[in-house]
N, C-alpha and C. Protein backbone atom coordinates (compact mmCIF):
# COMPACT_ATOMS: atom_id res chain seq x y z
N UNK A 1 159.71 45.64 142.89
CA UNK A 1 158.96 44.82 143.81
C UNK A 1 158.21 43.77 143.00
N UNK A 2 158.46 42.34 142.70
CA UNK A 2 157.91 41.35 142.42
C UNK A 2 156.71 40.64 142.99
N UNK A 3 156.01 41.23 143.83
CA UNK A 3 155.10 40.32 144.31
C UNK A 3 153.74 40.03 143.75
N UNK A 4 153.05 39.55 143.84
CA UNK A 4 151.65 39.13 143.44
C UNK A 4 150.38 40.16 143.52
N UNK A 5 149.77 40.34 143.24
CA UNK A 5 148.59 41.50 143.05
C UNK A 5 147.76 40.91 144.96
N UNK A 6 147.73 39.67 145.07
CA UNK A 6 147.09 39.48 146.15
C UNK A 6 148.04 39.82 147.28
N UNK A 7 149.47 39.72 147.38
CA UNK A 7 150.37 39.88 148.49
C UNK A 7 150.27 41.67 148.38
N UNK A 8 149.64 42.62 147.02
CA UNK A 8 149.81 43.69 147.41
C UNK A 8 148.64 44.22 148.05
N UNK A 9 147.64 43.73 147.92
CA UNK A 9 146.29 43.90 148.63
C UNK A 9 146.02 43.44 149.69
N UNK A 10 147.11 42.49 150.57
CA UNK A 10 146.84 42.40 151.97
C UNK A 10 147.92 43.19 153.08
N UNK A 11 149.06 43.40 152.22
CA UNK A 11 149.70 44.52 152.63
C UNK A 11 149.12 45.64 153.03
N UNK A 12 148.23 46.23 151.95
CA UNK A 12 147.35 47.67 151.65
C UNK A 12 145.97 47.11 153.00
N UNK A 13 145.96 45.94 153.12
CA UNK A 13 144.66 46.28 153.90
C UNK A 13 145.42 46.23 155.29
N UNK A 14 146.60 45.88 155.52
CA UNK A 14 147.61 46.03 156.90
C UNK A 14 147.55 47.00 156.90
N UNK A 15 147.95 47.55 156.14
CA UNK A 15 148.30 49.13 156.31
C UNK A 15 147.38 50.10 156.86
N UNK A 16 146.11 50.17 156.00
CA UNK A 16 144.72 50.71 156.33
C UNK A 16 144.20 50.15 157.22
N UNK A 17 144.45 49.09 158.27
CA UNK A 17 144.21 48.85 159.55
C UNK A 17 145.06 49.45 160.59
N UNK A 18 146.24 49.51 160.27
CA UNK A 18 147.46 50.12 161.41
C UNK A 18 146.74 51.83 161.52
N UNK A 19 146.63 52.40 160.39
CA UNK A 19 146.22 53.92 160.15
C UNK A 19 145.21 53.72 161.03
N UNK A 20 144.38 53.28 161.09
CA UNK A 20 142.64 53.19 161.58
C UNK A 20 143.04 52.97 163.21
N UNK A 21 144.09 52.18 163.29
CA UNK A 21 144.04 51.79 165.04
C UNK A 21 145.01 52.79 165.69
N UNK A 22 145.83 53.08 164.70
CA UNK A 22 146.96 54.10 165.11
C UNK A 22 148.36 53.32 165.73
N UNK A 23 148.37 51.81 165.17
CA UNK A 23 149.31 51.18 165.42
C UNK A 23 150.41 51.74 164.35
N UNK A 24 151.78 51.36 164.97
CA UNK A 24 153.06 52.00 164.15
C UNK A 24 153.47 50.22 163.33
N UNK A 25 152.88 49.21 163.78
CA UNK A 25 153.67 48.23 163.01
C UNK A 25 152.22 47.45 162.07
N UNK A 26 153.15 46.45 160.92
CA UNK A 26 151.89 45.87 160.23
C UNK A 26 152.42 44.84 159.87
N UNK A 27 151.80 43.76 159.54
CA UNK A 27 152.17 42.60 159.74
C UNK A 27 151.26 41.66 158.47
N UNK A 28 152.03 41.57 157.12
CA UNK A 28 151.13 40.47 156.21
C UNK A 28 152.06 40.00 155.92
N UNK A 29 151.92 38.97 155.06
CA UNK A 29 152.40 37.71 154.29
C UNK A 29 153.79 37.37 154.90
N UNK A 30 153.58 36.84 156.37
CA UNK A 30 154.65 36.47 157.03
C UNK A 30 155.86 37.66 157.12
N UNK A 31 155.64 38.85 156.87
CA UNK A 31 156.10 39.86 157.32
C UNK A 31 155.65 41.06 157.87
N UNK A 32 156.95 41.39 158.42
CA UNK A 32 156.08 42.17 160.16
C UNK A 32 157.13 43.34 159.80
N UNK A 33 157.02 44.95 159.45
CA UNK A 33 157.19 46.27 159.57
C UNK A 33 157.11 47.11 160.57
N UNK A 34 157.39 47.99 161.47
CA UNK A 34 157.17 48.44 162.51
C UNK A 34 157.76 49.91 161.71
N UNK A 35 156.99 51.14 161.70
CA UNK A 35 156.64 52.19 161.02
C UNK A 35 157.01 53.06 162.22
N UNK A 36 158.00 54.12 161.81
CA UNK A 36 157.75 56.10 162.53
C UNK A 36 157.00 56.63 163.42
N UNK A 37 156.42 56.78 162.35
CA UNK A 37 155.00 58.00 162.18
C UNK A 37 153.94 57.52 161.47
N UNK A 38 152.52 58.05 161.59
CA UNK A 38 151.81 57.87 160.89
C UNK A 38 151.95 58.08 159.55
N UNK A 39 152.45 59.47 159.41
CA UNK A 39 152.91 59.73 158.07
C UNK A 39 153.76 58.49 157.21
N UNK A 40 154.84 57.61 157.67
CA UNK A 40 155.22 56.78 157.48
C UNK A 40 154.48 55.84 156.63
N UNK A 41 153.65 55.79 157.74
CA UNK A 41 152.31 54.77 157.03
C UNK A 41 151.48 55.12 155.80
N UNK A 42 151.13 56.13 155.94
CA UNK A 42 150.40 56.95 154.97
C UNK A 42 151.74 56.96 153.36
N UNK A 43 153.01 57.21 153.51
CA UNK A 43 153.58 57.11 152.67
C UNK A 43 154.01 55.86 152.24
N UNK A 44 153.26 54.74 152.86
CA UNK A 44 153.75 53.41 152.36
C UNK A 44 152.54 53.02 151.54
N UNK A 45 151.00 53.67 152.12
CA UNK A 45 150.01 53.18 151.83
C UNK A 45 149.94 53.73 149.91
N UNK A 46 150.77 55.34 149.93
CA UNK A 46 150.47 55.59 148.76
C UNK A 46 151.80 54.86 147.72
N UNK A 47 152.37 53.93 148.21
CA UNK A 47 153.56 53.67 147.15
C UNK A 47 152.96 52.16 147.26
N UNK A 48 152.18 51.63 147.62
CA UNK A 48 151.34 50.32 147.76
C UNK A 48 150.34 50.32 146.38
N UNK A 49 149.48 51.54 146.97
CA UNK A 49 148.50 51.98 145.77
C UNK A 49 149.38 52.03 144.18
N UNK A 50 150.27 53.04 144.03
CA UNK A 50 150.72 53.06 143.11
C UNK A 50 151.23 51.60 141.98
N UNK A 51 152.27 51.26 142.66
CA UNK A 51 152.24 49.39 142.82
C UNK A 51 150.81 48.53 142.41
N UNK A 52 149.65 48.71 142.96
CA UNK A 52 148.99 47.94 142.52
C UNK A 52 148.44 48.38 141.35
N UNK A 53 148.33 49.89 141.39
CA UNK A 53 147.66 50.51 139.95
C UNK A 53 148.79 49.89 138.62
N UNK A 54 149.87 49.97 138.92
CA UNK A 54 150.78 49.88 137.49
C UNK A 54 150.78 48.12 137.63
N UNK A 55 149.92 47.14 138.62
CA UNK A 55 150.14 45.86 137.88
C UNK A 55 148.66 46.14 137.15
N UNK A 56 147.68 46.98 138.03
CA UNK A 56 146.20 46.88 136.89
C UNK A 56 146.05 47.32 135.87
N UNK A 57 147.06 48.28 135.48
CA UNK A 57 147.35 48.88 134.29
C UNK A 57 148.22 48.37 133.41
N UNK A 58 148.59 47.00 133.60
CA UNK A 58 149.62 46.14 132.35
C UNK A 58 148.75 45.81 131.19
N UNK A 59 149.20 46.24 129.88
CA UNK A 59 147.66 46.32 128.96
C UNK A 59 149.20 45.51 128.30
N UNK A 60 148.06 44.20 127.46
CA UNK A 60 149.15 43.55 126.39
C UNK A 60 148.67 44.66 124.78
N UNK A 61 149.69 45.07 124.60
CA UNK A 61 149.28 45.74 123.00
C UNK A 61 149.52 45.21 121.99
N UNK A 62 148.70 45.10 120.97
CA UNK A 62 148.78 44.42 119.30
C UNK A 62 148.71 45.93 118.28
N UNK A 63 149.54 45.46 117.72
CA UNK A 63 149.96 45.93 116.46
C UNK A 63 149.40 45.02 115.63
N UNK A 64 148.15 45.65 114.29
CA UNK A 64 148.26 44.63 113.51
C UNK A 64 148.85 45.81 111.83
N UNK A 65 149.81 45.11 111.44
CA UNK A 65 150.08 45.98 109.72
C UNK A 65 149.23 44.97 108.85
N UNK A 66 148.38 46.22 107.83
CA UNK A 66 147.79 45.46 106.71
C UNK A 66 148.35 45.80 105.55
N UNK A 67 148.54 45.63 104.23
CA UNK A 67 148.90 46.50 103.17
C UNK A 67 149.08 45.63 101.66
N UNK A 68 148.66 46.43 101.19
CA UNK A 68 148.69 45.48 99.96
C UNK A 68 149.01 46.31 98.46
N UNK A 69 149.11 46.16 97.43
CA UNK A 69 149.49 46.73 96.51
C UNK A 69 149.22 47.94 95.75
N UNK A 70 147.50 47.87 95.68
CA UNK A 70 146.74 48.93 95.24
C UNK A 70 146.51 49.04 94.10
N UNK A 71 147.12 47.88 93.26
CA UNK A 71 145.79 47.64 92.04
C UNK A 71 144.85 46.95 91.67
C-alpha cells in the first residue's frame, strides 16, 4: 500500500467514525468502501494502524567504520 501518512490517517478516522455510528460503509480520499460486519471494520481499523505504525517506524540507519593502524 503506497499511500501517504495523511491519506492513512483519514482513512483511520473514517473508519473510527463508521465503528462509532455503526455504519457498514466509509468514505475518504475520494474513496467509498461499504464493509460486512462490524468486525470487518474493526479488522480494517487494525491493518490501518499497523500501516501507519511501520511508516512511523522508518528509521534511516548510519553505519559509521573508524580504524586505524595502532601505532
Amino acid at each position: 500500500m503506497a499511500t501517504s501518512l495523511e491519506d492513512l490517517n483519514a482513512y483511520r478516522d473514517g473508519l473510527l467514525k463508521a465503528i462509532g455510528t455503526g455504519s457498514l460503509s466509509v468514505t475518504a480520499g475520494g474513496i467509498a468502501r461499504t464493509f460486512r460486519s462490524i468486525s470487518e471494520l474493526r479488522a480494517a481499523l487494525a491493518t490501518i494502524d499497523r500501516e501507519i505504525a511501520s511508516v512511523n517506524s522508518a528509521r534511516v540507519r548510519v553505519i559509521r567504520v573508524s580504524s586505524s593502524k595502532g601505532l
